[in-house]
Protein backbone atom coordinates (compact mmCIF):
# COMPACT_ATOMS: atom_id res chain seq x y z
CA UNK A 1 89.43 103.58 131.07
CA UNK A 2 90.87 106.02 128.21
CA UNK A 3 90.42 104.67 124.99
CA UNK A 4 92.55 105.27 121.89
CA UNK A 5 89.89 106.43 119.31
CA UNK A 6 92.78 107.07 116.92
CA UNK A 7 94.16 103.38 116.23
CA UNK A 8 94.53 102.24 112.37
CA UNK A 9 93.89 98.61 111.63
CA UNK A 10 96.57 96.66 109.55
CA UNK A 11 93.79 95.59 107.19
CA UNK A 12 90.00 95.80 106.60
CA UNK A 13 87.74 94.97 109.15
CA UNK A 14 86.58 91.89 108.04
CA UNK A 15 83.24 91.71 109.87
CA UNK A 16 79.71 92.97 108.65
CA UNK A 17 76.50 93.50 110.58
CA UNK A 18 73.82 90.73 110.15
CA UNK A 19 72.12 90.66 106.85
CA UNK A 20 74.40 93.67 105.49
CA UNK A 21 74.58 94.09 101.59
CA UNK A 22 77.40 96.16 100.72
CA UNK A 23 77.90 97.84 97.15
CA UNK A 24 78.08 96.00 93.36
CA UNK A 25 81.11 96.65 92.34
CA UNK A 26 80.94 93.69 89.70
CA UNK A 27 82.10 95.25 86.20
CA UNK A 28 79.01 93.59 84.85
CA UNK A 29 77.30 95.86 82.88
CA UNK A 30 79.85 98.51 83.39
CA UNK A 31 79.99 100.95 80.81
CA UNK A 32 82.34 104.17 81.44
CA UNK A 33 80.62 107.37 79.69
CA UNK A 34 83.02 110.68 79.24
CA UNK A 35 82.14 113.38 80.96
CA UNK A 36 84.16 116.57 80.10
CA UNK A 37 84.37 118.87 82.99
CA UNK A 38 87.37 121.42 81.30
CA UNK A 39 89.68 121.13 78.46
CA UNK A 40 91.54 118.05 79.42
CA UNK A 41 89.92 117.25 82.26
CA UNK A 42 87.38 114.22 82.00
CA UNK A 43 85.46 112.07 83.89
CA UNK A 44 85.01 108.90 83.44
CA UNK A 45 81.57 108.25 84.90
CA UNK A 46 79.82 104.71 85.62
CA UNK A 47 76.45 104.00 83.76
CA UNK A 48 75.24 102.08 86.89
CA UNK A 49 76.06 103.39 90.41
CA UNK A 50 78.11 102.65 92.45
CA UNK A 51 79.98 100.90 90.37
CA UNK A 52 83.88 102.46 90.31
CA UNK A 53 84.51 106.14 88.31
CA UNK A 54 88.20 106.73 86.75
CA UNK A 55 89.05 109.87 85.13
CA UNK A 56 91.30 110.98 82.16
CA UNK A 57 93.92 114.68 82.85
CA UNK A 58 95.63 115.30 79.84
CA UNK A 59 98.81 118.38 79.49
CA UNK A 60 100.30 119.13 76.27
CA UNK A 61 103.09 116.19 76.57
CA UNK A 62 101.16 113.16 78.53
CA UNK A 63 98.05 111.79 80.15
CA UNK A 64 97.34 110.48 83.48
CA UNK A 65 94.60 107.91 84.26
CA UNK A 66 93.01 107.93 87.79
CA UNK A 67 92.62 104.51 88.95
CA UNK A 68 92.72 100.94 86.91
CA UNK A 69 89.39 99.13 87.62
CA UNK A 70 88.62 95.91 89.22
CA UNK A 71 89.26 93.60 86.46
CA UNK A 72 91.97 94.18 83.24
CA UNK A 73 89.01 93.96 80.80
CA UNK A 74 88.17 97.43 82.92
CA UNK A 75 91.55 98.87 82.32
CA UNK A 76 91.58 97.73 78.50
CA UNK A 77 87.82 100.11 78.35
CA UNK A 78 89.56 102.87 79.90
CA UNK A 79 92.59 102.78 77.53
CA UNK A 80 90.35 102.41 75.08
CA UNK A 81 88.30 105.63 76.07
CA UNK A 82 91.28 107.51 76.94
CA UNK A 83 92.78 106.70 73.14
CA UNK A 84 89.55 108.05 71.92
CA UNK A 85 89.96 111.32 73.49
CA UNK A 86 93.49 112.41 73.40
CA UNK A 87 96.43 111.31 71.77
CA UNK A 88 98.92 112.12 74.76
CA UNK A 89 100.76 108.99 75.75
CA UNK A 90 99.61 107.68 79.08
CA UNK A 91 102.67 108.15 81.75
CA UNK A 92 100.70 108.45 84.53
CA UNK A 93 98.23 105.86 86.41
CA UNK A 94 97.40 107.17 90.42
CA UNK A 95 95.79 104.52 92.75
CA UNK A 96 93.12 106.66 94.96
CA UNK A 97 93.34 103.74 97.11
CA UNK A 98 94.38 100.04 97.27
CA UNK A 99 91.27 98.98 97.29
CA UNK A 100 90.50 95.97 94.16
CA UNK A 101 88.17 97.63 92.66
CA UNK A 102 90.93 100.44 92.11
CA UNK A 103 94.03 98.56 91.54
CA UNK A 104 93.79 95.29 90.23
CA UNK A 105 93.51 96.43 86.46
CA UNK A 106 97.13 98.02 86.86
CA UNK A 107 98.73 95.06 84.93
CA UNK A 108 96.89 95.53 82.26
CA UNK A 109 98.69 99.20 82.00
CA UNK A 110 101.81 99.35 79.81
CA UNK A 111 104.61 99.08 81.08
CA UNK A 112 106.04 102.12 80.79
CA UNK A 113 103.01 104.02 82.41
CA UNK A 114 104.64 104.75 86.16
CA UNK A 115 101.62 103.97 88.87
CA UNK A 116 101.71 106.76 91.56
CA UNK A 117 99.55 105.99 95.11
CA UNK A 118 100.52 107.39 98.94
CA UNK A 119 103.21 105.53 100.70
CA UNK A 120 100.26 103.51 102.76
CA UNK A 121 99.11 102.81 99.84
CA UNK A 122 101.51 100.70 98.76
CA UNK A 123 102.01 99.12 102.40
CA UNK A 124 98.61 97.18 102.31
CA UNK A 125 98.81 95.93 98.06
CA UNK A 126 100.90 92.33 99.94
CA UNK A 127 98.04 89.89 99.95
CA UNK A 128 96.46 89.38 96.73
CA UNK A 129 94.32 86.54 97.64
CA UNK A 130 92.98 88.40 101.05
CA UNK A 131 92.39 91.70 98.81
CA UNK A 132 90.20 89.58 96.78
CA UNK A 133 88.61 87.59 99.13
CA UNK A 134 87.16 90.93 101.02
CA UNK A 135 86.07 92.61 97.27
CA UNK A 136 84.29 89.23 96.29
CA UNK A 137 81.57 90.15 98.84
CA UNK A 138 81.18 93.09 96.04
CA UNK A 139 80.97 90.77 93.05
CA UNK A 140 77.45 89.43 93.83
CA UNK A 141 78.45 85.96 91.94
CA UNK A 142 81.12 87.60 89.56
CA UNK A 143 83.69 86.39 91.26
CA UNK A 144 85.56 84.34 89.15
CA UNK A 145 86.18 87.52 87.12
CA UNK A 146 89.20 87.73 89.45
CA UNK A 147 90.58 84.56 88.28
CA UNK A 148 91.86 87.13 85.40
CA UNK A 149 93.53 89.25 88.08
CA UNK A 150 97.04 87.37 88.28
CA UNK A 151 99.12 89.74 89.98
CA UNK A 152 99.10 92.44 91.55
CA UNK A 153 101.05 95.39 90.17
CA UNK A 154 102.21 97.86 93.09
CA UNK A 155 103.05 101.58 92.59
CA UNK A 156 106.22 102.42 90.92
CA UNK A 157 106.80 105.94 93.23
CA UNK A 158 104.87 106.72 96.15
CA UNK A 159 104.85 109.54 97.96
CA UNK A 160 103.78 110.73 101.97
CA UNK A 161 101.67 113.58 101.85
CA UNK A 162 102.04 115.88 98.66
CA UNK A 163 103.48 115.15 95.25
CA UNK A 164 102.77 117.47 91.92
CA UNK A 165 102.74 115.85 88.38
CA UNK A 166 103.69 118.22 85.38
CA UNK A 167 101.78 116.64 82.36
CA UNK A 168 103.25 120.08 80.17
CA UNK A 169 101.16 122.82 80.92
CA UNK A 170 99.12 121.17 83.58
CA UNK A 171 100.19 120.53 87.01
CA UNK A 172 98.28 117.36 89.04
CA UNK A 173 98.68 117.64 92.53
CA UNK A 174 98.80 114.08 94.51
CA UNK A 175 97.62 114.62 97.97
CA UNK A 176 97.34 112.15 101.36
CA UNK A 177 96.10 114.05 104.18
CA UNK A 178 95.37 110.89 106.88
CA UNK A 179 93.16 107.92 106.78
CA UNK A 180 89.80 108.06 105.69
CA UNK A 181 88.13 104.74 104.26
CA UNK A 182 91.20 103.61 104.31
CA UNK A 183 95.10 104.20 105.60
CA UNK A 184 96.28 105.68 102.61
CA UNK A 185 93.37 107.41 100.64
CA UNK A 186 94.81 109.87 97.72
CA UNK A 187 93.34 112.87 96.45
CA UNK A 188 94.12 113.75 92.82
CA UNK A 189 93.42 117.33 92.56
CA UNK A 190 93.53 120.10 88.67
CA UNK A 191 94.20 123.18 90.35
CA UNK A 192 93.59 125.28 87.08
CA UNK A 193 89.95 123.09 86.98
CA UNK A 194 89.39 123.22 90.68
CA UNK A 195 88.00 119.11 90.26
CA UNK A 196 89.13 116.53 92.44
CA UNK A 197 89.39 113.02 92.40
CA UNK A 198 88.70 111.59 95.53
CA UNK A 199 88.86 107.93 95.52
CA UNK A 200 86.59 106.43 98.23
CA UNK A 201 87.25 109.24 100.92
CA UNK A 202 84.11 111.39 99.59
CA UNK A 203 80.91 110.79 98.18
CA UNK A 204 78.52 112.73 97.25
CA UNK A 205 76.80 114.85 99.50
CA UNK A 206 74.23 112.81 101.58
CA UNK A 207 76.24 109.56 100.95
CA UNK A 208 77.24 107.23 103.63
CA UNK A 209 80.97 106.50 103.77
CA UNK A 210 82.47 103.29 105.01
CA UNK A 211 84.78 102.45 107.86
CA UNK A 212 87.27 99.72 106.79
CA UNK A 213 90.49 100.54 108.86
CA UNK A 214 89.87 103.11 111.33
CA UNK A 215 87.45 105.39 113.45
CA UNK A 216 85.67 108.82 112.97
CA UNK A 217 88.07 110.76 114.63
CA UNK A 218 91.04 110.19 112.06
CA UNK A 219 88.84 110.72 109.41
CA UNK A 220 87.47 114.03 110.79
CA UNK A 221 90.80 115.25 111.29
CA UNK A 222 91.76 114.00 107.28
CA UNK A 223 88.37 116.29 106.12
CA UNK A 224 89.59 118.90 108.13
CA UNK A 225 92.96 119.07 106.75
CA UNK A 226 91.52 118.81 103.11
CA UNK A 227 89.29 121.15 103.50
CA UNK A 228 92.25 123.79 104.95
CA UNK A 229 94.40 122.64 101.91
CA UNK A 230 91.78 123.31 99.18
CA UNK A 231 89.65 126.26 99.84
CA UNK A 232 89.03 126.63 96.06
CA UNK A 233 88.21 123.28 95.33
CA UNK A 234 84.34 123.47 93.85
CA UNK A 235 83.37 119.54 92.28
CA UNK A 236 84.72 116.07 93.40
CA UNK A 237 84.55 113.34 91.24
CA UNK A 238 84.26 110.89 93.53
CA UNK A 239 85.43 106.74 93.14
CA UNK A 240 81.80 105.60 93.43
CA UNK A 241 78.47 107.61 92.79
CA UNK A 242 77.75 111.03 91.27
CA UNK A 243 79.98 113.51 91.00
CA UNK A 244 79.14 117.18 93.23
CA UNK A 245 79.89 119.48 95.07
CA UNK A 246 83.03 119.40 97.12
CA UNK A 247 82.64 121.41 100.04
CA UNK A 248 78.95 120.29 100.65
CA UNK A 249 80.25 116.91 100.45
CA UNK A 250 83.62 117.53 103.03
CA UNK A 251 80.69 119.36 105.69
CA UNK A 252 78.22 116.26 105.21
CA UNK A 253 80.37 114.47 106.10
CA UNK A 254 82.34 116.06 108.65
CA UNK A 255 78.83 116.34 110.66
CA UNK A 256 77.61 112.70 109.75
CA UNK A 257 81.37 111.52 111.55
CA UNK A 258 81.40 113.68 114.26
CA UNK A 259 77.85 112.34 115.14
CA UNK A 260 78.72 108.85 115.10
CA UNK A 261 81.50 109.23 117.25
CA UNK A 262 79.66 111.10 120.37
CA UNK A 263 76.95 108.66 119.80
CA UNK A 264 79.18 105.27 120.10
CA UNK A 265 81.48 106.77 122.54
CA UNK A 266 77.73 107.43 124.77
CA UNK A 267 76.68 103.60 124.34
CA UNK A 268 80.03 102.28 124.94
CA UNK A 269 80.77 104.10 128.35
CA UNK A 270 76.69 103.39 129.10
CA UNK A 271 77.89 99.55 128.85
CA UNK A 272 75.68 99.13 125.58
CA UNK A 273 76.32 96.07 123.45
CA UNK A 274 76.54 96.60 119.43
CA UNK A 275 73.13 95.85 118.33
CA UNK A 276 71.49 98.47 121.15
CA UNK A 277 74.15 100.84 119.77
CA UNK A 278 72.90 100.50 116.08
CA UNK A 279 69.76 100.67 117.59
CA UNK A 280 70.28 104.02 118.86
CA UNK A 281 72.28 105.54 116.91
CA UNK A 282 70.98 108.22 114.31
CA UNK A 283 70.51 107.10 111.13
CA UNK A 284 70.34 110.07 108.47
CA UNK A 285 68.57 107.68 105.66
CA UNK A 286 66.19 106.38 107.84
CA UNK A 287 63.80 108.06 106.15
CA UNK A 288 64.88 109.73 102.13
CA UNK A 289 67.91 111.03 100.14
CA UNK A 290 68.73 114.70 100.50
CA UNK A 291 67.06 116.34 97.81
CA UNK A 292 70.71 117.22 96.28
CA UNK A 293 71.45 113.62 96.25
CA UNK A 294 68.59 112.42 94.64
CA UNK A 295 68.52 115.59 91.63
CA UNK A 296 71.90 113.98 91.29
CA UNK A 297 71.17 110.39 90.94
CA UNK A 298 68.07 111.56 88.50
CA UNK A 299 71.73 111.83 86.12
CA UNK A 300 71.90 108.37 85.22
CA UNK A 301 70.14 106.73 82.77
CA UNK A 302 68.33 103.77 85.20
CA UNK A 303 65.37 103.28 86.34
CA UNK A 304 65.13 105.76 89.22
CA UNK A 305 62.64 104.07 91.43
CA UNK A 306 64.94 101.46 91.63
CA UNK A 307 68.13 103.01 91.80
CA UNK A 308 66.83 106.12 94.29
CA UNK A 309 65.65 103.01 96.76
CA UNK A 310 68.69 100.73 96.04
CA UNK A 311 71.08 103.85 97.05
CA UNK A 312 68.78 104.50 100.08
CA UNK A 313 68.63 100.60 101.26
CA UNK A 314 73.14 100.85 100.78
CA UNK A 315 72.79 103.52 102.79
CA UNK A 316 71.76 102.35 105.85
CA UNK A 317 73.96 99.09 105.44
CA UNK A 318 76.94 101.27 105.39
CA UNK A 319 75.73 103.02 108.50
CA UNK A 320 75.32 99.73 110.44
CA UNK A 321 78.48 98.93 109.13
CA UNK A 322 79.96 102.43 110.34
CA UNK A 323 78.65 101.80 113.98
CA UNK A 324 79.59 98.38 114.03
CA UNK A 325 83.12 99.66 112.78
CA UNK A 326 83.45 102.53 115.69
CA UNK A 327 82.18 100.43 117.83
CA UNK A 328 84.94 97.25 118.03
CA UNK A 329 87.90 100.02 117.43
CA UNK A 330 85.97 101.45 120.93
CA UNK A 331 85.71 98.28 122.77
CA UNK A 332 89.12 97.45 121.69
């Protein structure tokens, strides 16, 4: 029987493979250090990984944040940060994603900053309590940090698959090129800069991705696409993790995906159930982190023992989660 590889769920997979351990994304600890990249153009990088990245663009009339945090008291650190380092008002917030972890500090924004996100986007932010209900299994006991989360504040204009910003000076190109990690995953790319903010669609090179709404095939095609619309992008500065190189990243990943799906599509037409299919399914960090991955984790100011083997040990959850993922949208 013909399968359709291609089908987008209406909302996360709720399901996780047996003794999975998905990321921290509890603000805990969080701490947001600057990282300038160009004039302008700033990360705003996570002491601990993978806890959630933002970033600052700045033009000679306004500012535009990328992404609110999981909590206000997030938000209210990145205004204060962003205050530090320009005085442009802040017109511009853009969602990556719906995800929590990048939307639920938007009502702590003022009013008058107009939230920008993809048109699917904005289609799954319409159950609060389910949205945090699937991040609390990233709050590792945190969770009534979300009590402070009251509402949750939608995009103002949304757009399908390309939008520009003009910030004076400095054009911000908002692209959606398909589903990814999830239905509506935005890229916020600085031409002039050639940086991109990438949400949760890319890691860095040598990190696992996760499959929340759809397949590897649809997220292939979205990398593809991407990688056709920005042949002089050069660093990513991705929502979780270090920030690299882009194309190395878009090719890691590509492979890793394309992988996965011959391998599930094999053990589901060979009558396999899901745990022989995790079983036999190739697990790049079965072993070590690429060598790029782990001069880039050497960054951050942890211990590196324990970060290097925490990162390694996410990993493979997120694999297990991957093939667990491709394999009910196969069996569907």
């Amino acid at each position: 029987m013909m399968r359709d590889h291609h089908v987008i769920l209406d909302r996360e997979l709720a399901e996780r493979p047996s003794g999975y351990a998905g990321p921290n994304l509890s603000p805990s600890g969080l701490r947001l250090i600057p990282r300038t990249l160009a004039d302008g153009v700033h990360a705003l990088m996570a002491n601990i990984p993978p806890k959630d990245n933002n970033g600052l663009i700045t033009g000679r009339d306004a500012a535009l944040v990328v992404d609110a945090g999981i909590t206000p008291t997030v938000s209210e650190q990145i205004l204060s940060l962003v205050s530090e380092l320009t005085n442009r008002p802040v017109r511009f917030l853009v969602n990556t994603t719906y995800h929590g972890d990048h939307t639920f500090g938007n009502q702590a924004f003022p009013a008058d900053t107009v939230i920008v996100s993809s048109r699917a986007n904005k289609e799954n932010m319409t159950d609060l309590d389910y949205e945090k209900q699937v991040r609390s299994g990233n709050m590792y006991g945190d969770e009534a940090l979300f009590d402070t989360v009251t509402g949750w504040r939608a995009p103002d204009v949304v757009f399908d698959s390309f939008a520009e910003i003009d910030l004076g000076g400095r054009a911000v190109q908002l692209w959606h090129f398909g589903p990814g990690n999830g239905p509506g995953d935005t890229v916020v790319y600085v031409p002039d800069t050639r940086v991109a903010w990438v949400g949760n669609l890319l890691c860095h090179e040598g990190i696992a991705p996760m499959l929340l709404q759809g397949g590897p095939e649809p997220y292939i095609h979205t990398l593809r696409a991407m990688r056709a619309a920005l042949p002089d992008l050069e660093t990513i500065v991705p929502g979780h993790g270090p920030a690299g190189d882009g194309r190395a990243a878009i090719d890691s990943l590509v492979t890793y995906l394309e992988r996965l799906h011959e391998e599930v599509v094999t053990a589901v037409e060979a009558g396999r159930t899901v745990e022989e299919t995790m079983a036999t399914c190739t697990d790049p960090w079965a072993e070590q982190l690429t060598p790029a991955l782990s001069a880039a984790m050497a960054q951050y100011q942890v211990p590196q023992d324990i970060a290097q083997q925490g990162l390694l040990a996410l990993c493979r959850n997120l694999h297990r989660l991957n093939v667990l993922a491709a394999y009910r949208l196969y069996t569907r």
